[in-house]
C-alpha atoms as a PDB file:
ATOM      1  CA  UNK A   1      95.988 116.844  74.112  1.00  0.00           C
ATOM      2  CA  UNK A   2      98.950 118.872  73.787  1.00  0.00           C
ATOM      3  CA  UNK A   3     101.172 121.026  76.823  1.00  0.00           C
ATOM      4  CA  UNK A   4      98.704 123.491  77.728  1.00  0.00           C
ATOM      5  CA  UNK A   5      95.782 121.226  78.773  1.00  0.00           C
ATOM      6  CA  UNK A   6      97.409 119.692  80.906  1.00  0.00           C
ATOM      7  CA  UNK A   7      96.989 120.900  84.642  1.00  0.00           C
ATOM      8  CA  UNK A   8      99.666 121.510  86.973  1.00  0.00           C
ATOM      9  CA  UNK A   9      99.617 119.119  89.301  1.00  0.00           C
ATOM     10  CA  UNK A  10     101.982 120.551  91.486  1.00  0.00           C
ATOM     11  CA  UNK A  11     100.226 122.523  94.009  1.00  0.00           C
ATOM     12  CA  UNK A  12      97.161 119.320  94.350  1.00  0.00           C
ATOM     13  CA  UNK A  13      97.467 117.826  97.554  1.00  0.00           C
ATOM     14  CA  UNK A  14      94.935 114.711  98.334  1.00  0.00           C
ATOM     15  CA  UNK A  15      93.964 113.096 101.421  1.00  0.00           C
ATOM     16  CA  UNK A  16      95.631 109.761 101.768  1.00  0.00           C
ATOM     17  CA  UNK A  17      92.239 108.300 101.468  1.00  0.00           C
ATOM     18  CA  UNK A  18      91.444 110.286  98.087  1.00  0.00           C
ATOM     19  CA  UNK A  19      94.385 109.040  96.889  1.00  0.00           C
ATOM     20  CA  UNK A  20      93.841 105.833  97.832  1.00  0.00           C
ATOM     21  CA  UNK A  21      90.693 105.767  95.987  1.00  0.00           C
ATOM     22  CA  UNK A  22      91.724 107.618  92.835  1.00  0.00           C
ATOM     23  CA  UNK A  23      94.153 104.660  92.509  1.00  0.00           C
ATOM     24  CA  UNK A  24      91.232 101.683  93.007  1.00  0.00           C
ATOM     25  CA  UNK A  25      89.574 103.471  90.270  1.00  0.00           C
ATOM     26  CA  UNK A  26      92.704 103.516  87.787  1.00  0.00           C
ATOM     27  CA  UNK A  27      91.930  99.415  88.351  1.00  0.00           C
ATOM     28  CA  UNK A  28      88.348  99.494  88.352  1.00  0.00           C
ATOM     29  CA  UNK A  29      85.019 101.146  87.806  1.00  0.00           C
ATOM     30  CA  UNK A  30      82.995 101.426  91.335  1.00  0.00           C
ATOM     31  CA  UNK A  31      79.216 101.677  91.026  1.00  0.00           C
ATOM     32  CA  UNK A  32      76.928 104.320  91.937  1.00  0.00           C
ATOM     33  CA  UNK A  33      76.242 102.720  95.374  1.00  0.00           C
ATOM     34  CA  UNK A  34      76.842 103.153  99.168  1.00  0.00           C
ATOM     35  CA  UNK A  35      79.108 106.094 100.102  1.00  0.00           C
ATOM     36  CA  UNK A  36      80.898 106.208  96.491  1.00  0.00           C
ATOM     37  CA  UNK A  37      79.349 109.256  96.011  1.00  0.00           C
ATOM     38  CA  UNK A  38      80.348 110.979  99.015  1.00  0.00           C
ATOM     39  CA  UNK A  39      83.771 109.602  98.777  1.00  0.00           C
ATOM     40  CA  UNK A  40      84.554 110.844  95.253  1.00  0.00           C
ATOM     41  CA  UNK A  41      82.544 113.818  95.004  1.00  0.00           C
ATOM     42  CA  UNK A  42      85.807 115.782  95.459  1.00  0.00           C
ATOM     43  CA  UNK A  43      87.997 114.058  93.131  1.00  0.00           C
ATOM     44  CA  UNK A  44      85.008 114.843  90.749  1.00  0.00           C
ATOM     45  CA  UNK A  45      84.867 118.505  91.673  1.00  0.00           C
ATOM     46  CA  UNK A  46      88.731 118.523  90.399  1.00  0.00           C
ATOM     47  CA  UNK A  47      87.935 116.456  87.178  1.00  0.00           C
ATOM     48  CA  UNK A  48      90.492 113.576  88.370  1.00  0.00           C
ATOM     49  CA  UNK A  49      87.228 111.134  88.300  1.00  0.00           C
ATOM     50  CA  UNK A  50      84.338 110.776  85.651  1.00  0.00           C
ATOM     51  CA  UNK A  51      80.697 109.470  86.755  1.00  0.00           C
ATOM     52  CA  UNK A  52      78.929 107.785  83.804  1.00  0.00           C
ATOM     53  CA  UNK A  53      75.117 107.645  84.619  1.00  0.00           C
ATOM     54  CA  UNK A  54      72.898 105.184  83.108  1.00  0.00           C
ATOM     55  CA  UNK A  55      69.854 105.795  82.688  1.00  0.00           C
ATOM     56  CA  UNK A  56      68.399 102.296  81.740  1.00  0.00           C
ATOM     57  CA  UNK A  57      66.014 101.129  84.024  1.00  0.00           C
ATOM     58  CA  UNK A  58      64.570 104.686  83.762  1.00  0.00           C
ATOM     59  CA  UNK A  59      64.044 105.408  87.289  1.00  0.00           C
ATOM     60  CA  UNK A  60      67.031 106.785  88.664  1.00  0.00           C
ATOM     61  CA  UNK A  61      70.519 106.784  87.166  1.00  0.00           C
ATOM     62  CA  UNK A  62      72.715 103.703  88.476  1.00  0.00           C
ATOM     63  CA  UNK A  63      76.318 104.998  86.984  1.00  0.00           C
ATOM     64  CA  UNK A  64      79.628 104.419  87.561  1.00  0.00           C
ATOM     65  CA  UNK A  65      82.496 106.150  88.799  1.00  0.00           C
ATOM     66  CA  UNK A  66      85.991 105.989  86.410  1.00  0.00           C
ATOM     67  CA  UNK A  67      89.474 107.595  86.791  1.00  0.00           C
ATOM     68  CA  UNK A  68      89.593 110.243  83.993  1.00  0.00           C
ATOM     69  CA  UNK A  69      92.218 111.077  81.868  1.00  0.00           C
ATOM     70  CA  UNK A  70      93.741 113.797  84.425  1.00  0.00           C
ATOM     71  CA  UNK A  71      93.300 111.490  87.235  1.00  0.00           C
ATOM     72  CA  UNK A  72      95.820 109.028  85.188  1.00  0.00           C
ATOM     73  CA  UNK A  73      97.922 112.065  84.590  1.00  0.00           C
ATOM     74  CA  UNK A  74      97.927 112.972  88.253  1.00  0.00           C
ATOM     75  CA  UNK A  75      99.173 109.561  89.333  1.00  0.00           C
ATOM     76  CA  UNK A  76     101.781 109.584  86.560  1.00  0.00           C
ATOM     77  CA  UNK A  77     103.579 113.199  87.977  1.00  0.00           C
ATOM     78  CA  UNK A  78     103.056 111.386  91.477  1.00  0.00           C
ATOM     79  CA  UNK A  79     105.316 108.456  90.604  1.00  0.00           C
ATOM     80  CA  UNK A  80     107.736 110.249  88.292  1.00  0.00           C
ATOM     81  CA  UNK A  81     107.628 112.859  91.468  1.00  0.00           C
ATOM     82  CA  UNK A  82     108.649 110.057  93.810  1.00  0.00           C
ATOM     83  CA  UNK A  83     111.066 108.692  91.120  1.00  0.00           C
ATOM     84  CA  UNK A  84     113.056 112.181  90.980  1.00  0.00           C
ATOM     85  CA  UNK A  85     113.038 112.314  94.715  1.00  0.00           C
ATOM     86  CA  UNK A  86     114.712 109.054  95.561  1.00  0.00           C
ATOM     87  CA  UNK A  87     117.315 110.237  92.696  1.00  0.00           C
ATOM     88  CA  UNK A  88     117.688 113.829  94.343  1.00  0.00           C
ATOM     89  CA  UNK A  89     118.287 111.735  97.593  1.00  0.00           C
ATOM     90  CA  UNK A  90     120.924 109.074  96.233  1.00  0.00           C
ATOM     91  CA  UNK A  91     122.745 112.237  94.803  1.00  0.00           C
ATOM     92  CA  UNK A  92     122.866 113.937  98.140  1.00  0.00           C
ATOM     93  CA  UNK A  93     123.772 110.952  99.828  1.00  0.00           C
ATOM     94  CA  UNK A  94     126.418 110.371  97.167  1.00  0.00           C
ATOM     95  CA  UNK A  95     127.634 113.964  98.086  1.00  0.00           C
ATOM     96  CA  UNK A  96     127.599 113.538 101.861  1.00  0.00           C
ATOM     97  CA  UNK A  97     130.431 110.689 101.084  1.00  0.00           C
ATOM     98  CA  UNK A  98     132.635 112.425  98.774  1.00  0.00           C
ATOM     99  CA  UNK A  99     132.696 115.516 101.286  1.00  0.00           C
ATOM    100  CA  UNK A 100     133.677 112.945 104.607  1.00  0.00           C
ATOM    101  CA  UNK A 101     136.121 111.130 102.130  1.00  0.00           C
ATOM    102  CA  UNK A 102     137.478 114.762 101.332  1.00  0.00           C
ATOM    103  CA  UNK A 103     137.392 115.800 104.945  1.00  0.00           C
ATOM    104  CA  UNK A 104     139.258 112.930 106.303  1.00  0.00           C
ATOM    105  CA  UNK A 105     141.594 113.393 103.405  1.00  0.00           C
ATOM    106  CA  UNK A 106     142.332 116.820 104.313  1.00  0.00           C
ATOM    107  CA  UNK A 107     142.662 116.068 108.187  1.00  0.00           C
ATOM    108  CA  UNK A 108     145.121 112.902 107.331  1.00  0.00           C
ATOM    109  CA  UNK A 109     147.290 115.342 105.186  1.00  0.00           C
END
């Protein structure tokens, strides 16, 4: 995978509970049971999940649900996004001291 495939992430907003399941699923598989398929049928939609059917008992497909590749991806820009935001924030605060330093500085003079 080189620079173009990957997707820009920075216009995909998820619902805290997408994103809450998106990251159970970069733990664990879930099974093809209950309301999983509800649940993840729009993280599917946006190719952040794969579903896996099997086939074996050759009635209906049991399957799982896994966090694909982009859905890895996605939670990677999410914590380097969070990462360059608490730096952005330490600078500003940084900022916000020199300036009152300099102010009182200036007002002391």
């Amino acid at each position: 995978m080189d620079h173009t495939d990957i997707p820009d992430f920075s216009t995909l907003v998820l619902s805290p509970e997408e994103l809450e399941d998106l990251r159970l699923l970069s733990q664990k598989t879930v099974e093809n049971t209950g309301d999983w398929p509800t649940r993840l049928k729009s993280l599917c939609d946006l190719g952040l999940v794969d579903y896996e059917p099997d086939f074996s008992d050759g009635i209906s497909p049991k399957g799982t649900y896994k966090i694909s590749q982009n859905g890895k991806l996605y939670l990677q820009y999410l914590a380097r996004r969070k990462s360059e935001l608490r730096f952005a924030n330490t600078l500003s605060v940084l900022a916000l001291a020199v300036s009152i330093v300099a102010l009182i500085v200036s007002i002391v003079r």
